[in-house]
C-alpha atoms as a PDB file:
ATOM      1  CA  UNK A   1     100.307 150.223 101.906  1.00  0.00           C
ATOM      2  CA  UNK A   2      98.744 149.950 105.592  1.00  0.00           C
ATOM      3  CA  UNK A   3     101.573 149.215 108.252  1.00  0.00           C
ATOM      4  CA  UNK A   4      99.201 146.158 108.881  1.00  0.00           C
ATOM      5  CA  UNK A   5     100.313 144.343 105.190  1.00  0.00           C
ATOM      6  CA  UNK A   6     103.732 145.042 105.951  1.00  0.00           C
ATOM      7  CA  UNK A   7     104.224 143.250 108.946  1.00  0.00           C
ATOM      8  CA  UNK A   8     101.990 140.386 107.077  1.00  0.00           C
ATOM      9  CA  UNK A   9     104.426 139.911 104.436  1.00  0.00           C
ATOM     10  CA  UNK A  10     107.295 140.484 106.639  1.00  0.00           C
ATOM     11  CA  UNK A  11     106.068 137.590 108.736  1.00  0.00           C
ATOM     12  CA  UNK A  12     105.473 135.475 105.389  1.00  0.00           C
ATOM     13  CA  UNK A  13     109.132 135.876 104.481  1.00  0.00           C
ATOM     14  CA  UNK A  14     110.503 135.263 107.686  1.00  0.00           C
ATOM     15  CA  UNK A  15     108.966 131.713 107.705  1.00  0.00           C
ATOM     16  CA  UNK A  16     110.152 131.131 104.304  1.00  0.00           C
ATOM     17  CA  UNK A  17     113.355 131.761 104.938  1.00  0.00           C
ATOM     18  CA  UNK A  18     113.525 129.433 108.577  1.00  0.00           C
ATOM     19  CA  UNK A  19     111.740 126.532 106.430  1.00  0.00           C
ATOM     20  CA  UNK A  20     114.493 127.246 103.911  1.00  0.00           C
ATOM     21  CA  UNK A  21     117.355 127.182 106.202  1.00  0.00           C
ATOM     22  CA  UNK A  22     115.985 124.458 108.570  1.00  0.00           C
ATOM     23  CA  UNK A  23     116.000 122.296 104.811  1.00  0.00           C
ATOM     24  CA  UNK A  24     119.379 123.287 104.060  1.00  0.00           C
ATOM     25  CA  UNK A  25     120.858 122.387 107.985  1.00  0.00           C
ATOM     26  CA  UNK A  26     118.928 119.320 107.764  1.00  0.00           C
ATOM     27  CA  UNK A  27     120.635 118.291 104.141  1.00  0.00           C
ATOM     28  CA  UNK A  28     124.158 119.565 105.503  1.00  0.00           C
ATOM     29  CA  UNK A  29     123.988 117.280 108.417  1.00  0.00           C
ATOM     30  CA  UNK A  30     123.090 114.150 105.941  1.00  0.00           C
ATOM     31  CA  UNK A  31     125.778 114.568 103.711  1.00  0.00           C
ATOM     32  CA  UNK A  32     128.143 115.458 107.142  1.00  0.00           C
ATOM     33  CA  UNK A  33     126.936 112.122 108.536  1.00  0.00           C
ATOM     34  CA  UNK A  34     128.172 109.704 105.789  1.00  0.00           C
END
């Protein structure tokens, strides 16, 4: 696999995963807030 895909995917992923955890902060602060 060219060096080129990897960093693609590894750039995929690490979006994911701040979308994820920006969702899960965002949720945690709601139910803090009540």
């Amino acid at each position: 696999m060219p060096l080129h895909t990897v960093d693609s995917v590894l750039y995929y992923l690490v979006t994911i995963a701040s979308m994820v955890i920006e969702q899960q902060s965002g949720e945690i602060a709601l139910l803090r807030s009540r």
